[in-house]
PDB file of N, CA and C in Angstrom:
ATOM      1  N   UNK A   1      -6.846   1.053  20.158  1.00  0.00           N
ATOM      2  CA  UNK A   1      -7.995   0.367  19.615  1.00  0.00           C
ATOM      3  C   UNK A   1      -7.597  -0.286  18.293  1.00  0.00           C
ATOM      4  N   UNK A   2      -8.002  -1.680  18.348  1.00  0.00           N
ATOM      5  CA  UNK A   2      -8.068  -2.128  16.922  1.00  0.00           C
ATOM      6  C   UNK A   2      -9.235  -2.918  16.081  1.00  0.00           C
ATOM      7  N   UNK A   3      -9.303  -2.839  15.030  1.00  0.00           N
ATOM      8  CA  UNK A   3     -10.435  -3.490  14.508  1.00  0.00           C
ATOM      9  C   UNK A   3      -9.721  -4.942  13.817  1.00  0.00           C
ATOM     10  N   UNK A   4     -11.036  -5.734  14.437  1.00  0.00           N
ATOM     11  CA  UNK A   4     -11.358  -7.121  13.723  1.00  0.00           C
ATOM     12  C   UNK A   4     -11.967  -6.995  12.575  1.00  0.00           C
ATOM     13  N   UNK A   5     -11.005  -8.151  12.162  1.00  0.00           N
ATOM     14  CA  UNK A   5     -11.965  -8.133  10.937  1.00  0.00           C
ATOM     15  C   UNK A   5     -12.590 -10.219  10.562  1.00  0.00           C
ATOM     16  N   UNK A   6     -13.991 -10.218  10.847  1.00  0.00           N
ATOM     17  CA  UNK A   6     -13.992 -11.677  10.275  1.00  0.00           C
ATOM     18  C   UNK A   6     -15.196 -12.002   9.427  1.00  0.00           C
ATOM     19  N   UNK A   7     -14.641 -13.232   8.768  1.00  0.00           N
ATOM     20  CA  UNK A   7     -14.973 -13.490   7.249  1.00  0.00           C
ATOM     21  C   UNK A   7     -15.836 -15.136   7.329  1.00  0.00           C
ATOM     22  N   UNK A   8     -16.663 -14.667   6.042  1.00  0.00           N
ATOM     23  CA  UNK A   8     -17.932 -15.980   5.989  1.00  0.00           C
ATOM     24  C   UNK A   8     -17.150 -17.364   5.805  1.00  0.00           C
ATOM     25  N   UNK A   9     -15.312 -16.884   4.973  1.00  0.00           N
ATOM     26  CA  UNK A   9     -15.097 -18.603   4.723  1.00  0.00           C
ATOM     27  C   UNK A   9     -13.454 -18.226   4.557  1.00  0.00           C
ATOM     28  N   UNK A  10     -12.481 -19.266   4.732  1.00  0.00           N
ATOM     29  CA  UNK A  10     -10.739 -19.486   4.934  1.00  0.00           C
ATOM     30  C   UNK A  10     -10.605 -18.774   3.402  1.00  0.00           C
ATOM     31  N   UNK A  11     -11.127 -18.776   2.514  1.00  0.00           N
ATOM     32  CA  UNK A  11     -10.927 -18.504   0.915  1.00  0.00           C
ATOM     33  C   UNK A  11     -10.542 -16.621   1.096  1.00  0.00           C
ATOM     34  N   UNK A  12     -12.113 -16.227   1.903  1.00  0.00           N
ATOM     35  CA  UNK A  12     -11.650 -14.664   2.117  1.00  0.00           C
ATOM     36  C   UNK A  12     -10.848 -14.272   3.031  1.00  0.00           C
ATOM     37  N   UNK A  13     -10.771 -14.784   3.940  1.00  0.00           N
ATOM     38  CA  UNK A  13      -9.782 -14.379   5.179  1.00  0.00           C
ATOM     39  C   UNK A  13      -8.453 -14.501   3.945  1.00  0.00           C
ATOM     40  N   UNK A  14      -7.977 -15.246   3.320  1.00  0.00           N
ATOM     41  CA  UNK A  14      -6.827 -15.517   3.008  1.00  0.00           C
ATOM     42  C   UNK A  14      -6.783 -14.769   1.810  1.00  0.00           C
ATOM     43  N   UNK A  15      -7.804 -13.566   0.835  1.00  0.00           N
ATOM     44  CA  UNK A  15      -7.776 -13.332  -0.112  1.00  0.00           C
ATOM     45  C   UNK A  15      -7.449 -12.017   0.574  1.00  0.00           C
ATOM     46  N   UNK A  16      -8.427 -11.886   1.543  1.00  0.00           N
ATOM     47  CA  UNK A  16      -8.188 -10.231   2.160  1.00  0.00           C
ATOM     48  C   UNK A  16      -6.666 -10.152   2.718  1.00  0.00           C
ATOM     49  N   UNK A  17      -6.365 -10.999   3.224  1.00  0.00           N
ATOM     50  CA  UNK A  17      -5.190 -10.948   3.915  1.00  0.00           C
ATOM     51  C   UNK A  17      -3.806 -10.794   2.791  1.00  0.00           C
ATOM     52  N   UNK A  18      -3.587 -11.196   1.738  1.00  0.00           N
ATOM     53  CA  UNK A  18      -3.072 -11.136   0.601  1.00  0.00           C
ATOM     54  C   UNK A  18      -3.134  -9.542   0.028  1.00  0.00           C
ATOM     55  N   UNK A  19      -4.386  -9.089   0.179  1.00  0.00           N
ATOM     56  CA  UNK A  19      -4.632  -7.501  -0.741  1.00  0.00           C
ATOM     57  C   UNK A  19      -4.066  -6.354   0.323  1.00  0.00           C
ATOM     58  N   UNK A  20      -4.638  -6.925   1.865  1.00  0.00           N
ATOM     59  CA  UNK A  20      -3.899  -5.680   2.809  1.00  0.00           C
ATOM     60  C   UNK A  20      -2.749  -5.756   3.028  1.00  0.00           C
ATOM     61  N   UNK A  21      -1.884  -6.871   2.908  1.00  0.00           N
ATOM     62  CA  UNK A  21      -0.518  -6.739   3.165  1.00  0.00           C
ATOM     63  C   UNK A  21       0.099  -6.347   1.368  1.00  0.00           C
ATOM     64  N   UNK A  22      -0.235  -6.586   0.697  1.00  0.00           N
ATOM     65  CA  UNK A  22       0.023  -6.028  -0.917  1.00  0.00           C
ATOM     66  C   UNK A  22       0.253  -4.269  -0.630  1.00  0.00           C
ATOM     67  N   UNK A  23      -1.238  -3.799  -0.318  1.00  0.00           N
ATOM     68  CA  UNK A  23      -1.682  -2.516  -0.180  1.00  0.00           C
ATOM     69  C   UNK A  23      -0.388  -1.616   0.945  1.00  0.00           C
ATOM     70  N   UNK A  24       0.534  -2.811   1.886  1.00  0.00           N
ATOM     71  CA  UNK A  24       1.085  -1.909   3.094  1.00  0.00           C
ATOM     72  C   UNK A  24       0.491  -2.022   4.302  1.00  0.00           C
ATOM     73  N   UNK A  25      -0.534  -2.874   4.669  1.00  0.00           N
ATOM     74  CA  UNK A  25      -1.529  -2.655   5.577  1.00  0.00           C
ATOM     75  C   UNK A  25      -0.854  -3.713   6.582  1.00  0.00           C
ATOM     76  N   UNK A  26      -0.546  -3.581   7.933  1.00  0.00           N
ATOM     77  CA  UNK A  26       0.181  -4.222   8.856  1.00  0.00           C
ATOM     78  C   UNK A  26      -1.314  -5.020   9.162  1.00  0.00           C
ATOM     79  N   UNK A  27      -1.032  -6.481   9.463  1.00  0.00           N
ATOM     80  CA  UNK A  27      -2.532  -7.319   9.579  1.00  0.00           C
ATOM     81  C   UNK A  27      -1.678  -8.347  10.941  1.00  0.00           C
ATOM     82  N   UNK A  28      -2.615  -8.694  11.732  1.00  0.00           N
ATOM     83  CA  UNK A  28      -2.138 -10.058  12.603  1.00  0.00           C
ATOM     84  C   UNK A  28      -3.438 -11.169  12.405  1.00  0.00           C
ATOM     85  N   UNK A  29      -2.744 -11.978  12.155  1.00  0.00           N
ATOM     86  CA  UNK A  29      -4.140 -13.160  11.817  1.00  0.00           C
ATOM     87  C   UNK A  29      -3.896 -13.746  13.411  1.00  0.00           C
ATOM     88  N   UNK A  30      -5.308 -13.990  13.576  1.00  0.00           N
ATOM     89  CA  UNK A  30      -5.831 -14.339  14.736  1.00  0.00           C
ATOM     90  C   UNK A  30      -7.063 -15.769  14.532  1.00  0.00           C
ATOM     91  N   UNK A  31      -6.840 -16.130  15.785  1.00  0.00           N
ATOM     92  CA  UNK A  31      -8.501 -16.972  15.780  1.00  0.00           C
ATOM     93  C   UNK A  31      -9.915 -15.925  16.423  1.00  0.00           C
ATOM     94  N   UNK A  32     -10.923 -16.501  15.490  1.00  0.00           N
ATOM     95  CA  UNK A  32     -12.098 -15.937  15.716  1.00  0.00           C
ATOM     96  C   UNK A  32     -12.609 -15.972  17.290  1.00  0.00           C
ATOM     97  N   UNK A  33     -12.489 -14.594  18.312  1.00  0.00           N
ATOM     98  CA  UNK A  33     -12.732 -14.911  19.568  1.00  0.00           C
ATOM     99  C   UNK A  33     -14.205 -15.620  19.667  1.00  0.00           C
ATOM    100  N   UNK A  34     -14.399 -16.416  20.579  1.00  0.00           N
ATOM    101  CA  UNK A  34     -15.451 -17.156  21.143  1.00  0.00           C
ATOM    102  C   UNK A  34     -17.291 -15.980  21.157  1.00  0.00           C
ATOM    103  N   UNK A  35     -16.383 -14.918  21.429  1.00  0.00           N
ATOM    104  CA  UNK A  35     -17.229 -13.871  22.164  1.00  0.00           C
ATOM    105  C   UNK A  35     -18.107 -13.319  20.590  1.00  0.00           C
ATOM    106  N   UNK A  36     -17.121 -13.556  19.385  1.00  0.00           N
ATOM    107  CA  UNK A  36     -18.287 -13.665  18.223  1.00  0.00           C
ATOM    108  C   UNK A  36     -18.585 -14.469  17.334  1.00  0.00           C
ATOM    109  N   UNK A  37     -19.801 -14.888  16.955  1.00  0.00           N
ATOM    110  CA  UNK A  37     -19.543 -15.793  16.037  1.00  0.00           C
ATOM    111  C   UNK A  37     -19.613 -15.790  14.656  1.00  0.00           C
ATOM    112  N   UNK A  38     -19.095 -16.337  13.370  1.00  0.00           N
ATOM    113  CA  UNK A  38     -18.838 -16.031  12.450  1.00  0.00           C
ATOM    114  C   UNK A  38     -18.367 -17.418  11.544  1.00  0.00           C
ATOM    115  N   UNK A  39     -18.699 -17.800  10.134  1.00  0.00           N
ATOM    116  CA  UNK A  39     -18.784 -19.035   9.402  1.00  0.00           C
ATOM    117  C   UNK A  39     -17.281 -19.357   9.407  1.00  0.00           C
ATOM    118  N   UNK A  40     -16.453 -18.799   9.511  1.00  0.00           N
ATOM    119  CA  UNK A  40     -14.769 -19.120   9.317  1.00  0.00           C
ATOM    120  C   UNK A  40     -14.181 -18.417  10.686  1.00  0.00           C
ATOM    121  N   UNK A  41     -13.188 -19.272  11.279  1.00  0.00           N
ATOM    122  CA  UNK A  41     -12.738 -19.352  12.227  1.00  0.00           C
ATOM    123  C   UNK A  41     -11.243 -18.347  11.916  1.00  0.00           C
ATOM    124  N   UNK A  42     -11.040 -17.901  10.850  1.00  0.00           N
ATOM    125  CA  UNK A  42      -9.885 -17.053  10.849  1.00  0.00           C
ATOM    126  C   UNK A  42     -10.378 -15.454  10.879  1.00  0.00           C
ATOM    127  N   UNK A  43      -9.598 -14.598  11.911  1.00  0.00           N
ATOM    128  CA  UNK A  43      -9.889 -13.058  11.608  1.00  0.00           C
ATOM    129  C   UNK A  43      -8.511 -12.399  11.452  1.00  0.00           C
ATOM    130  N   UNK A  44      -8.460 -10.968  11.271  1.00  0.00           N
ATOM    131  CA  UNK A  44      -7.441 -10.177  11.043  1.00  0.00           C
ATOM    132  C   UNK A  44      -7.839  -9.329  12.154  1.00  0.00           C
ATOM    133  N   UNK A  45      -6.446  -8.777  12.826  1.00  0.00           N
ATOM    134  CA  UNK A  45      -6.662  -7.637  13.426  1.00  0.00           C
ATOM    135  C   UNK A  45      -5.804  -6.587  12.737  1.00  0.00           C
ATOM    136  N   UNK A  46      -6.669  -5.201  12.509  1.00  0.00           N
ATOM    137  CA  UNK A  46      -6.267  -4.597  11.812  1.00  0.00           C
ATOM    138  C   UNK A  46      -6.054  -2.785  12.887  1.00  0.00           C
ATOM    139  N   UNK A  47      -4.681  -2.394  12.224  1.00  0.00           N
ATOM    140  CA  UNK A  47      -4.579  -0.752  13.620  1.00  0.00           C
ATOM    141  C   UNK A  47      -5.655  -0.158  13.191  1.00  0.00           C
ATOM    142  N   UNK A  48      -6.915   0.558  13.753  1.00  0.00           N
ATOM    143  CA  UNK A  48      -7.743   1.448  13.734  1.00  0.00           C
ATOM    144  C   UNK A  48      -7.314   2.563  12.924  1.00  0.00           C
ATOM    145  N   UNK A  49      -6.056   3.133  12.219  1.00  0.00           N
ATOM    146  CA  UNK A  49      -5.506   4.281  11.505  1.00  0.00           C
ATOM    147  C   UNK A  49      -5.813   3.899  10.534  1.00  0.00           C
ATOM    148  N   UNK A  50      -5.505   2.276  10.112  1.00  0.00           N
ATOM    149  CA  UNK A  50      -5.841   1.667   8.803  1.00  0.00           C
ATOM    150  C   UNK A  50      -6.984   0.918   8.484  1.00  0.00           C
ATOM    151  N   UNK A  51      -8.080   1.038   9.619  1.00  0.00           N
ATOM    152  CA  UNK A  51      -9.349   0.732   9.548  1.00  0.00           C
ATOM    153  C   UNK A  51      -9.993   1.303   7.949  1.00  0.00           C
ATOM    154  N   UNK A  52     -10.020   2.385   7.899  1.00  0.00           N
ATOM    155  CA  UNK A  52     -10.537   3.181   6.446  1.00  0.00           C
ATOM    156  C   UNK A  52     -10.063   2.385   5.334  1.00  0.00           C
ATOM    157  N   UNK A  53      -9.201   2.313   5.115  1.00  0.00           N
ATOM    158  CA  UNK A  53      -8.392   1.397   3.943  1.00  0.00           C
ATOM    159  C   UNK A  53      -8.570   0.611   3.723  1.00  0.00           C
ATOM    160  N   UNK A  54      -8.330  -0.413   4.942  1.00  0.00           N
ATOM    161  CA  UNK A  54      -8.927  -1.572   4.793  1.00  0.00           C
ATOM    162  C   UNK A  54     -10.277  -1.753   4.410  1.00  0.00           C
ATOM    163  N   UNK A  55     -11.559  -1.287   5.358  1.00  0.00           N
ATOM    164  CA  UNK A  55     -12.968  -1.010   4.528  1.00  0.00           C
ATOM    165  C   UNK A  55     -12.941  -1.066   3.014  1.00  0.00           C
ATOM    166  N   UNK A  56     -11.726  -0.042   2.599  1.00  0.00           N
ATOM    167  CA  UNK A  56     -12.438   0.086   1.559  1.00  0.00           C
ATOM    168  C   UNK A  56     -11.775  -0.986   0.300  1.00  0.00           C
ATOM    169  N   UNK A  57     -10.478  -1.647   0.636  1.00  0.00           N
ATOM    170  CA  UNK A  57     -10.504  -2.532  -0.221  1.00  0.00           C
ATOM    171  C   UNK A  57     -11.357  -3.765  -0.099  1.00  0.00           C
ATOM    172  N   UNK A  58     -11.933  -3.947   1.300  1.00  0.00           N
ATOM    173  CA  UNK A  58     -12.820  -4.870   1.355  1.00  0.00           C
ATOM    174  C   UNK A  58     -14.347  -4.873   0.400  1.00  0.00           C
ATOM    175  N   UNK A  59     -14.694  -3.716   0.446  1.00  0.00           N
ATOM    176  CA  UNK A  59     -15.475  -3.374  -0.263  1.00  0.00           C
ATOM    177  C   UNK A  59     -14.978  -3.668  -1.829  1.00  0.00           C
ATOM    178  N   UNK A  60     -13.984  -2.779  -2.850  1.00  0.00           N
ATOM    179  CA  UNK A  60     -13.638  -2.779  -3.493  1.00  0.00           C
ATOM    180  C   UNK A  60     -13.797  -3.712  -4.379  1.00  0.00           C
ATOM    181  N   UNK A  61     -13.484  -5.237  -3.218  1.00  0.00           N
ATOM    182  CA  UNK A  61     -12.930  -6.301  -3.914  1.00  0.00           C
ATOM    183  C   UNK A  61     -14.161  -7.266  -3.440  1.00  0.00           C
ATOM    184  N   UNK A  62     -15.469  -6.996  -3.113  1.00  0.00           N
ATOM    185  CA  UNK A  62     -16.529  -7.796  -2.663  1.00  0.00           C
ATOM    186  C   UNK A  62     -16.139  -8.694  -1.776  1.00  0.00           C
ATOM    187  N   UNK A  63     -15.245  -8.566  -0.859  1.00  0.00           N
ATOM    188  CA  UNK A  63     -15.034  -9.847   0.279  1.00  0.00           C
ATOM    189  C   UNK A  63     -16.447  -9.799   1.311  1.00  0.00           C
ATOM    190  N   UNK A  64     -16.540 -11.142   1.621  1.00  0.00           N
ATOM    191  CA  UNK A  64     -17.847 -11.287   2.524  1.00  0.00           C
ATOM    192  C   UNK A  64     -16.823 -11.031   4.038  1.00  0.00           C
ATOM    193  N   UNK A  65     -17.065  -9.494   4.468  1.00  0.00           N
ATOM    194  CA  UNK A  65     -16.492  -9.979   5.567  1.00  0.00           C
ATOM    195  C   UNK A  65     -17.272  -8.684   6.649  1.00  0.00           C
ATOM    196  N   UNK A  66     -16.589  -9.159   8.524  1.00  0.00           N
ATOM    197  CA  UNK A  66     -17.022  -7.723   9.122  1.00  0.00           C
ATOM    198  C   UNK A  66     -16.270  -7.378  10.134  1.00  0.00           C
ATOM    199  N   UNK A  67     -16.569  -6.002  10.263  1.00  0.00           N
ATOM    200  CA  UNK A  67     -15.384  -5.255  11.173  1.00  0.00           C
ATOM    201  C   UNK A  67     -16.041  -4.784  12.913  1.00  0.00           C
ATOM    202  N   UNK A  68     -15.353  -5.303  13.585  1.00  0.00           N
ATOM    203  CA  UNK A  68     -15.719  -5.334  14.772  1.00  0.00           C
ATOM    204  C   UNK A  68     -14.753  -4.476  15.505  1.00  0.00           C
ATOM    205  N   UNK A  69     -15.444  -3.957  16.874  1.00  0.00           N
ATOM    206  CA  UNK A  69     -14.480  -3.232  17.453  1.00  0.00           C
ATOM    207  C   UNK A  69     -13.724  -3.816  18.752  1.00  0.00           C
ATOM    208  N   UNK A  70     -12.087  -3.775  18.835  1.00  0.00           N
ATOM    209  CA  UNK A  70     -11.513  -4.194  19.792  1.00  0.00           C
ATOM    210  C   UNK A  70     -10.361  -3.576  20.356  1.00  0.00           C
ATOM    211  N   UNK A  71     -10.417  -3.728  21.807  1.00  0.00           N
ATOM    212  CA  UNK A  71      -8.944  -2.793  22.428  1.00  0.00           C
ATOM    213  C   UNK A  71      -8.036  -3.887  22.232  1.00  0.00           C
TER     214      UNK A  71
END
């Protein structure tokens, strides 16, 4: 299982993506599947082990973003 992660605009996708790979956090940037929709077309898929972490620098750092669930 892994979690998505997608964001209101290219500014956060690319700010978050910067702090989880800083932090150690293995990320694959992806396009936003069809199946959700969301203001910016970039997401992260993130391993479910590092789901927690990630949350919480998202939080941390006020990114507008959300975590979805995917196999």
């Amino acid at each position: 299982m892994r979690a998505l992660v997608t964001f209101a605009s290219a500014r956060e996708a690319s700010r978050c993506s910067r702090l989880l790979e800083e932090s150690g956090i293995a990320i694959s940037v992806t396009a936003v599947p069809e199946d959700i929709s969301a203001e910016c077309g970039i997401a992260l898929f993130v391993k479910e082990e590092d789901r927690t972490a990630c949350e919480n620098i998202i939080a941390e750092n006020r990114i507008r973003a959300t975590m979805h669930e995917r196999i």
